[in-house]
N, C-alpha and C. Protein backbone atom coordinates (compact mmCIF):
# COMPACT_ATOMS: atom_id res chain seq x y z
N UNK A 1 74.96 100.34 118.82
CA UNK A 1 74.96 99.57 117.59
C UNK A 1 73.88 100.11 116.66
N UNK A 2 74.18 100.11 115.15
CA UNK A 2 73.44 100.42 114.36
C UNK A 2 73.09 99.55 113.57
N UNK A 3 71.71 99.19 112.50
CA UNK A 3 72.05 98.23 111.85
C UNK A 3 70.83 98.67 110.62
N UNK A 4 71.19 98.36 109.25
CA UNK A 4 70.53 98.63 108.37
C UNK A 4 70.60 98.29 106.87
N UNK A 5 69.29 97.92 106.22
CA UNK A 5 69.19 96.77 105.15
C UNK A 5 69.23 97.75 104.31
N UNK A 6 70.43 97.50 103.22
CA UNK A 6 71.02 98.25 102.21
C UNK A 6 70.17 98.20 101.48
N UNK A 7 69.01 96.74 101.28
CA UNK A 7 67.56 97.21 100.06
C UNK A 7 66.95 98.59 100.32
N UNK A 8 66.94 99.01 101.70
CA UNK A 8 66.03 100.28 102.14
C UNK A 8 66.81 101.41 101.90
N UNK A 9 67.85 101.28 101.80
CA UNK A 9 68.91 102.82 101.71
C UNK A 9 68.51 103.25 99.89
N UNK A 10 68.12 104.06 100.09
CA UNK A 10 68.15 105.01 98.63
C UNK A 10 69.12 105.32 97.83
N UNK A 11 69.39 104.48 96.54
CA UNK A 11 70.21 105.11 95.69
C UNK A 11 70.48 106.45 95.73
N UNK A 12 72.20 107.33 95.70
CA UNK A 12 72.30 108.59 95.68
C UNK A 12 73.44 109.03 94.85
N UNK A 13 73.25 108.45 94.14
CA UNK A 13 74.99 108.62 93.11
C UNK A 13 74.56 110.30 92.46
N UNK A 14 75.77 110.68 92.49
CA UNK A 14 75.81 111.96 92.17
C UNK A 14 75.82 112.23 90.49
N UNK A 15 74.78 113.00 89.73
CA UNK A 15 75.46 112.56 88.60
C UNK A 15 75.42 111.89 87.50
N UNK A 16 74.45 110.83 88.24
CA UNK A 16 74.60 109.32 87.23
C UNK A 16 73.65 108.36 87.58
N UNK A 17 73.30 107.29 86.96
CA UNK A 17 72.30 106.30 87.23
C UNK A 17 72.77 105.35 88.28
N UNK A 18 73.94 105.17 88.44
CA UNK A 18 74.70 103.94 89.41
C UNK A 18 73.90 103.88 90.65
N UNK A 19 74.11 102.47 90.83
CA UNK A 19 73.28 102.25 92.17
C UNK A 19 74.16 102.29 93.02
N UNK A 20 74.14 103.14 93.87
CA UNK A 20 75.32 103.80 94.77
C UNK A 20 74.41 104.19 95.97
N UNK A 21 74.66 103.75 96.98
CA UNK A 21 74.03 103.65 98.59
C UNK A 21 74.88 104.21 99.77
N UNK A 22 74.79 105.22 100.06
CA UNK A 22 75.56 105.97 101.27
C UNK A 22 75.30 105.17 102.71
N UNK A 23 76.18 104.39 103.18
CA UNK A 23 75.17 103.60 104.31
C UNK A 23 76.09 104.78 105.33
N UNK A 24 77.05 105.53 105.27
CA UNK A 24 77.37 105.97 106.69
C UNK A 24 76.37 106.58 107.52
N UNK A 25 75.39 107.47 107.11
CA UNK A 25 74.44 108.38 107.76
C UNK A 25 73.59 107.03 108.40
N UNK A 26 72.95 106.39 107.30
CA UNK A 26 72.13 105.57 108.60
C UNK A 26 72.74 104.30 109.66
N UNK A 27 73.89 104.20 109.36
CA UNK A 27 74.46 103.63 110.31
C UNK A 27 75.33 104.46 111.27
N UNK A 28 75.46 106.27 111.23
CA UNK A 28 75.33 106.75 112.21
C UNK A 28 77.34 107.24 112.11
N UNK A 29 77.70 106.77 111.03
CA UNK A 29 79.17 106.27 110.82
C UNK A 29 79.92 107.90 110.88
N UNK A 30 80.99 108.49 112.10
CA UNK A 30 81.39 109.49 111.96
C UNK A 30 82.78 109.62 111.30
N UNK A 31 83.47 108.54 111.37
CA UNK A 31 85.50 108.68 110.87
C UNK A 31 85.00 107.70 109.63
N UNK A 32 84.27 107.31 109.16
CA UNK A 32 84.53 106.30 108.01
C UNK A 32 83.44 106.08 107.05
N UNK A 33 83.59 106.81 105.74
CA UNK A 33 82.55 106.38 104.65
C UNK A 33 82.41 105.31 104.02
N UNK A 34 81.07 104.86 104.21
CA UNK A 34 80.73 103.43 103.71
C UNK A 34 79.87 103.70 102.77
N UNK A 35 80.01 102.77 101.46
CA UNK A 35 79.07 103.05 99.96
C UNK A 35 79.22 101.45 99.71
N UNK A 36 77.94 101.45 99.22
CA UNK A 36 77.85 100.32 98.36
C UNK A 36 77.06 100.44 97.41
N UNK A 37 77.71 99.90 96.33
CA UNK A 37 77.70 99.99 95.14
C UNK A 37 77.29 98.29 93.87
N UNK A 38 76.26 99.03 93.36
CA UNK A 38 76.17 97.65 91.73
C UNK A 38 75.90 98.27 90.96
N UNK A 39 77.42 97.78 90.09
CA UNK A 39 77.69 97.91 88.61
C UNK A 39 77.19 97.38 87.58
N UNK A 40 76.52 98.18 86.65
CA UNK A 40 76.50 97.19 85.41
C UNK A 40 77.52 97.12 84.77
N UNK A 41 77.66 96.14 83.94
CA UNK A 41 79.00 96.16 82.79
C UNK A 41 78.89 97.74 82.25
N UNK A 42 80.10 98.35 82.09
CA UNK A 42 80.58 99.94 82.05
C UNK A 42 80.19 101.35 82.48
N UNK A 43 79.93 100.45 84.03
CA UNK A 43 79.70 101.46 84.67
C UNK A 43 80.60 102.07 85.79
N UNK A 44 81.06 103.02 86.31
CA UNK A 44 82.30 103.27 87.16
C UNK A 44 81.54 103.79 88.61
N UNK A 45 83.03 103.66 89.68
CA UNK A 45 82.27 104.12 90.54
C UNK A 45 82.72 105.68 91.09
N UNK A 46 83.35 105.98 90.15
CA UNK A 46 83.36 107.98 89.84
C UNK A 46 83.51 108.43 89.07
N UNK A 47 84.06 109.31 88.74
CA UNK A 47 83.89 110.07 87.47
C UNK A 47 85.08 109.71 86.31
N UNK A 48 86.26 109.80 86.70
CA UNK A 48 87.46 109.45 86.21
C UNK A 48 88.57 109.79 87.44
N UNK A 49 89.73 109.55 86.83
CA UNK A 49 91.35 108.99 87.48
C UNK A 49 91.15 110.50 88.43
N UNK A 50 91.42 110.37 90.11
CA UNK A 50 91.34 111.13 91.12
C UNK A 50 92.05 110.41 91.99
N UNK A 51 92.38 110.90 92.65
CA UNK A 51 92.85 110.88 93.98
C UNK A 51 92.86 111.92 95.25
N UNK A 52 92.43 111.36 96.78
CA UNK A 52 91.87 111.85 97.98
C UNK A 52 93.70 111.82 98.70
N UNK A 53 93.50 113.43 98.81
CA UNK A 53 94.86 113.53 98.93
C UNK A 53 94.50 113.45 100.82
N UNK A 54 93.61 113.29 101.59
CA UNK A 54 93.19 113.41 102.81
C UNK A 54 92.33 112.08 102.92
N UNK A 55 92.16 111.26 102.02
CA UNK A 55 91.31 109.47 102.33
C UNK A 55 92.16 108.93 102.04
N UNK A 56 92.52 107.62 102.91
CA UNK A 56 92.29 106.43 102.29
C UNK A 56 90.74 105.92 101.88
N UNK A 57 91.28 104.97 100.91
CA UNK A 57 90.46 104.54 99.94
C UNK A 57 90.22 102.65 100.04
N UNK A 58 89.73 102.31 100.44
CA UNK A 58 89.38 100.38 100.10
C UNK A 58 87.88 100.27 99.97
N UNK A 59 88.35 99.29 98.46
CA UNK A 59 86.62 98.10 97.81
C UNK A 59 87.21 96.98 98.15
N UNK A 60 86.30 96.62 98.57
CA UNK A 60 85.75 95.24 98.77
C UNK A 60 84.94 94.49 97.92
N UNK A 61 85.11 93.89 96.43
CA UNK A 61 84.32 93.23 95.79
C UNK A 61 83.66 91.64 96.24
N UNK A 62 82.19 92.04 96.29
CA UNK A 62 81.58 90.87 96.86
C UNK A 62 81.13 90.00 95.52
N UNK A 63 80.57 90.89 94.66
CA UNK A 63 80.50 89.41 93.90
C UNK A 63 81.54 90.73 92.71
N UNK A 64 81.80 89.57 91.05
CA UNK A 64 81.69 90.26 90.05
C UNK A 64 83.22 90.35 90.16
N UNK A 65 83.98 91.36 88.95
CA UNK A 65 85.45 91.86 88.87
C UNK A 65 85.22 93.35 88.70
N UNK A 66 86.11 94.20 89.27
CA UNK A 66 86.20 95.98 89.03
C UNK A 66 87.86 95.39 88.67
N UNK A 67 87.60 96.34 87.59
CA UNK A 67 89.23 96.98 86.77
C UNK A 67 89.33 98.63 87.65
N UNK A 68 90.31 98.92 88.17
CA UNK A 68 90.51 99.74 88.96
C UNK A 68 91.59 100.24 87.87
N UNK A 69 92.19 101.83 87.08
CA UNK A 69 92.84 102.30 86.61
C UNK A 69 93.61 103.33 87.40
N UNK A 70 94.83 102.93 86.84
CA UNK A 70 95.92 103.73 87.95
C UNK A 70 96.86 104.50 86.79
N UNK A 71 97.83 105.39 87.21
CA UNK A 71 98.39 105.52 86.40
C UNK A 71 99.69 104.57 86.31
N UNK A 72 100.02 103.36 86.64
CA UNK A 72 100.66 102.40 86.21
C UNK A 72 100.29 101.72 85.40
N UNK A 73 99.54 101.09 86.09
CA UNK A 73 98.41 99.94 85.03
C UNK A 73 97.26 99.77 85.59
N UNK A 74 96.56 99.24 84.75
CA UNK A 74 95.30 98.35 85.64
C UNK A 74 95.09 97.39 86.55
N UNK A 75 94.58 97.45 87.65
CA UNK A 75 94.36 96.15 88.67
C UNK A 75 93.08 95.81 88.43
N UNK A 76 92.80 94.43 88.33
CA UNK A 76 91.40 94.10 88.52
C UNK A 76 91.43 93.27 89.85
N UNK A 77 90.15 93.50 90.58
CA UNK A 77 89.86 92.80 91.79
C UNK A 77 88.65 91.89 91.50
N UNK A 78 88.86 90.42 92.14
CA UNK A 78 87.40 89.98 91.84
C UNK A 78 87.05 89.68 93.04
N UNK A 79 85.77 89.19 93.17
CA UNK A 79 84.91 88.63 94.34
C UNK A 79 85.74 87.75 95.49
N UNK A 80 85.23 88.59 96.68
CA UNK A 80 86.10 87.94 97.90
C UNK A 80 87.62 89.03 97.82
N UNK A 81 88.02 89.71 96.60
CA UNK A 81 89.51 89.99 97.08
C UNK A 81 89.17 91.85 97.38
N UNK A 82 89.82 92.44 97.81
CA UNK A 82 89.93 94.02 98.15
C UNK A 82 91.40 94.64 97.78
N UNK A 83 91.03 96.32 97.48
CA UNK A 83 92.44 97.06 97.26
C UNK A 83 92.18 98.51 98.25
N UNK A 84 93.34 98.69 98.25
CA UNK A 84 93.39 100.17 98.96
C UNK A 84 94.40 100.93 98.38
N UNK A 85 94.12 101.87 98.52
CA UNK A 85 94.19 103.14 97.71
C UNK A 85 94.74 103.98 98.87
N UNK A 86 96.05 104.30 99.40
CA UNK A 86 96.75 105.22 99.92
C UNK A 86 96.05 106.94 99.71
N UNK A 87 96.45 108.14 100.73
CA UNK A 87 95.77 109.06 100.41
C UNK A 87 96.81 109.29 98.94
N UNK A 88 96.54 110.17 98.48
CA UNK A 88 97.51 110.73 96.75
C UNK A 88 97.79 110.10 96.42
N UNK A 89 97.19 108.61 95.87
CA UNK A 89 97.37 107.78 94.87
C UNK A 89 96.31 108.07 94.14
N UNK A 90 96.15 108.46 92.63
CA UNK A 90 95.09 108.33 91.78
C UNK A 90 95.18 107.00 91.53
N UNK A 91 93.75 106.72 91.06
CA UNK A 91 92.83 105.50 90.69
C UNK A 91 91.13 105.64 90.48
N UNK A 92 90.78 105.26 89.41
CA UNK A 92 89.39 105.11 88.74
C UNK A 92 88.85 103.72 88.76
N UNK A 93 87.74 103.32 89.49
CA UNK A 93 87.41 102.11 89.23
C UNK A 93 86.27 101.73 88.42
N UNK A 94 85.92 100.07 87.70
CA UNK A 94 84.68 100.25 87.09
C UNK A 94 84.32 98.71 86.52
N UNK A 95 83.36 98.35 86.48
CA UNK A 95 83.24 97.24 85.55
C UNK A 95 83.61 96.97 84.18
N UNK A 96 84.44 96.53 84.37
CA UNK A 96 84.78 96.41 82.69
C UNK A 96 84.39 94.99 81.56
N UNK A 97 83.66 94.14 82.62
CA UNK A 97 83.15 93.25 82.50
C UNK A 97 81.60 92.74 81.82
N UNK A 98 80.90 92.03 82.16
CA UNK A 98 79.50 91.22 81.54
C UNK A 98 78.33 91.21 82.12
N UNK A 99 79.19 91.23 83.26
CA UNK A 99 78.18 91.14 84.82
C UNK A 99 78.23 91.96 85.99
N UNK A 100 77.43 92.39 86.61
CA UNK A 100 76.90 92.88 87.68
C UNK A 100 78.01 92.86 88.13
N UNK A 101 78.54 94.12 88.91
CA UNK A 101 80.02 94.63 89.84
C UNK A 101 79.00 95.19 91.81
N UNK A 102 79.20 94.06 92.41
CA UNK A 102 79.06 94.96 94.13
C UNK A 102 80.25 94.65 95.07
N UNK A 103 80.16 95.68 95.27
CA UNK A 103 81.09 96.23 95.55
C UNK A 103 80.83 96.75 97.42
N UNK A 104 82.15 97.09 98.67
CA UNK A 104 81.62 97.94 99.16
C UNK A 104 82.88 99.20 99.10
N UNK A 105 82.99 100.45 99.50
CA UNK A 105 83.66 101.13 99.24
C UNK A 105 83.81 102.11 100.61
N UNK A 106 85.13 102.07 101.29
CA UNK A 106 85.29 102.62 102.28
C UNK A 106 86.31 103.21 102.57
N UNK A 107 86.03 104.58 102.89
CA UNK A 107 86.70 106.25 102.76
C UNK A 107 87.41 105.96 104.36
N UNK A 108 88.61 106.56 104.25
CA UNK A 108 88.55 106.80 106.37
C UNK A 108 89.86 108.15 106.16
N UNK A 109 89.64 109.23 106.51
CA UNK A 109 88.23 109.88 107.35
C UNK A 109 87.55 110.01 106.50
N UNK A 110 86.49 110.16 107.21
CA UNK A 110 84.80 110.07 106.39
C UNK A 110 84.97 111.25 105.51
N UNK A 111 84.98 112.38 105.87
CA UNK A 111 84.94 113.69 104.91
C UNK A 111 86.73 113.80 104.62
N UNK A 112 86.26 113.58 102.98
CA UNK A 112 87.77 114.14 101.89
C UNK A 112 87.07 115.57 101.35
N UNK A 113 88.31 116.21 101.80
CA UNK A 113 87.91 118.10 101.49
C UNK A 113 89.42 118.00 100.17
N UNK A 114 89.63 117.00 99.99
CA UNK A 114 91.22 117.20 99.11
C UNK A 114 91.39 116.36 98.06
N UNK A 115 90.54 116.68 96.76
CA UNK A 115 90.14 115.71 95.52
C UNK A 115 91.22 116.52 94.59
N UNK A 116 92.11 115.64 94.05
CA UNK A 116 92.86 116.03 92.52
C UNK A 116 92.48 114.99 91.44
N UNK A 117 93.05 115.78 90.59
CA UNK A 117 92.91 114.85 88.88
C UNK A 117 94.70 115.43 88.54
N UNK A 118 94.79 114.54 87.64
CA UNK A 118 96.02 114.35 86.84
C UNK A 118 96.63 115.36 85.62
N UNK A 119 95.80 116.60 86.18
CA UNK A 119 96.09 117.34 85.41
C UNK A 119 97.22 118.55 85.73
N UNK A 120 97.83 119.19 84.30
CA UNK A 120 99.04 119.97 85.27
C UNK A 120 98.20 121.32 85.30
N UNK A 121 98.83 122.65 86.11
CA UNK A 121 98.68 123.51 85.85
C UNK A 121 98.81 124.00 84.54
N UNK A 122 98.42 124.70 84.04
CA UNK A 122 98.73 125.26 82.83
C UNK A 122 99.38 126.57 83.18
N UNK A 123 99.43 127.41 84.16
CA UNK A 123 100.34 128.44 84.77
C UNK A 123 101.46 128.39 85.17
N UNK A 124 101.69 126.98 86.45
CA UNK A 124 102.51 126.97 86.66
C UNK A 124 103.53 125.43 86.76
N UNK A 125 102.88 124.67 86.09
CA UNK A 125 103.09 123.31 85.52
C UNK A 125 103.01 122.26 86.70
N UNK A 126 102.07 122.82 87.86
CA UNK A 126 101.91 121.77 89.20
C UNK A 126 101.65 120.66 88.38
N UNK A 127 102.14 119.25 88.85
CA UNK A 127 101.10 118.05 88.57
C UNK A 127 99.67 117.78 88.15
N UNK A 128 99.08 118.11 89.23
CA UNK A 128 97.55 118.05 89.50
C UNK A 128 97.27 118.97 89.76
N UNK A 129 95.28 119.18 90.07
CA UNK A 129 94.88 120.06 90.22
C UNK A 129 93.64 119.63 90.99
N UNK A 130 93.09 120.90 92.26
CA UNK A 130 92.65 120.21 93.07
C UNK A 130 90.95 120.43 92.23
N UNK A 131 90.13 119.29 92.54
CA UNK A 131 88.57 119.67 92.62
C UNK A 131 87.86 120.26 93.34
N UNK A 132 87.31 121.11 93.01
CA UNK A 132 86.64 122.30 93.63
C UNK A 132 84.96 121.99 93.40
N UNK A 133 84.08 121.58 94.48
CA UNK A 133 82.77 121.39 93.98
C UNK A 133 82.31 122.69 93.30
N UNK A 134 81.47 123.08 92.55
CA UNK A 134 80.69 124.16 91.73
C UNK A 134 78.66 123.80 91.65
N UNK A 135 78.66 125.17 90.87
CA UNK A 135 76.97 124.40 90.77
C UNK A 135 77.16 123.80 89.44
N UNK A 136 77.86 123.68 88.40
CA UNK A 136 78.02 122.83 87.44
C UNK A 136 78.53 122.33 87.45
N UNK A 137 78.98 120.99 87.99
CA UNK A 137 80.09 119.95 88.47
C UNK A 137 81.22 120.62 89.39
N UNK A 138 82.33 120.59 89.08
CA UNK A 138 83.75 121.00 89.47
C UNK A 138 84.52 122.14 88.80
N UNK A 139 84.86 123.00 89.56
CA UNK A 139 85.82 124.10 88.74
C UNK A 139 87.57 123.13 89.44
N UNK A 140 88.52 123.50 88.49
CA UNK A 140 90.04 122.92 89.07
C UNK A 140 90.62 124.45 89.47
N UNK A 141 91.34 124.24 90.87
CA UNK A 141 92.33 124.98 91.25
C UNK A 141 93.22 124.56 91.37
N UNK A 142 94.64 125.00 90.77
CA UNK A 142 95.87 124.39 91.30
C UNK A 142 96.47 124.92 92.86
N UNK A 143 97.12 123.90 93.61
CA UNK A 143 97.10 123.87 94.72
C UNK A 143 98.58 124.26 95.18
N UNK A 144 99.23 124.88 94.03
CA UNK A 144 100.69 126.05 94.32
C UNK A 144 100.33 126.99 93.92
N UNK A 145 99.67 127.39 92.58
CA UNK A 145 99.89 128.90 92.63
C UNK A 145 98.39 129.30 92.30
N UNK A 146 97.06 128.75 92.98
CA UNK A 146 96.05 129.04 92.98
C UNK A 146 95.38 129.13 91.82
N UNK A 147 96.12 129.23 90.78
CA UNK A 147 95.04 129.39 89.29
C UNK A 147 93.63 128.33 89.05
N UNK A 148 92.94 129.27 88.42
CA UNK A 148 91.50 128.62 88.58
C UNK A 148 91.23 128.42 87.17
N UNK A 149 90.54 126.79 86.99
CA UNK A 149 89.88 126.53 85.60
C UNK A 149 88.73 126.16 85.67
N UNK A 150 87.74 126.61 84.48
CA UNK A 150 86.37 125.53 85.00
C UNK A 150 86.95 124.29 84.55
N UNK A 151 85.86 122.92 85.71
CA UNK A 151 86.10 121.94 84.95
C UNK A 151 84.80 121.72 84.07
């Protein structure tokens, strides 16, 4: 058993000011990423509309409402309710609200090596395109006929 007070875990958001807390490492966590997260009003908890073509995806909002953006529509979740996010479903989540968004946020398997955005190829008109970490954010590769963009 592991056990550990999320006041002591160090903010680590990539990126950005968000108070974003990696608890898997100190709770030792190997198949399943755990984050917790507080939002201020317009703040998100990534970058924009993606999808983990290798995670599932579920928040758990404890207090507050997240507007979660899909390409259907918007879902909002409030306090006490949760959503999940199939692997290759895009969705962006975020406060869109007044008040404080916490949240917890949990990946399974722990490591996603398979991030897209909603973008097409421009070569060969794939859908999406995968994210590629870089030392300046993300370069996009499409994931049929390899073409490379910065992002």
């Amino acid at each position: 058993m592991e056990r550990v007070s999320i006041d002591e875990v160090e903010p680590n958001a990539v990126g950005s000011d968000v108070d974003r807390r990696g608890l898997s490492e100190p709770l030792g966590a190997t198949d399943v990423a755990v984050n917790h997260y507080r939002l201020d009003p317009g703040e998100r908890f990534s970058g924009g509309l993606h999808a983990h073509m290798d995670q599932e995806e579920l928040f758990v909002v404890v207090e507050g409402e997240a507007t979660f953006e899909t390409p259907d529509e918007p879902v909002t979740v409030g306090a006490g309710e949760a959503v999940r996010f199939a692997p290759g479903e895009f969705q962006s989540g975020k406060n869109d609200g007044d008040e404080p968004v916490v949240a917890l946020a949990l990946g399974a398997p722990r490591e996603s090596e398979d991030v897209r955005i909603p973008q097409k190829c421009p070569a060969c008109g794939h859908e999406d395109m995968r994210a590629i970490p870089g030392d300046d954010g993300f370069d996009l590769r499409c994931p049929e006929c390899d073409a490379e963009l910065e992002g």
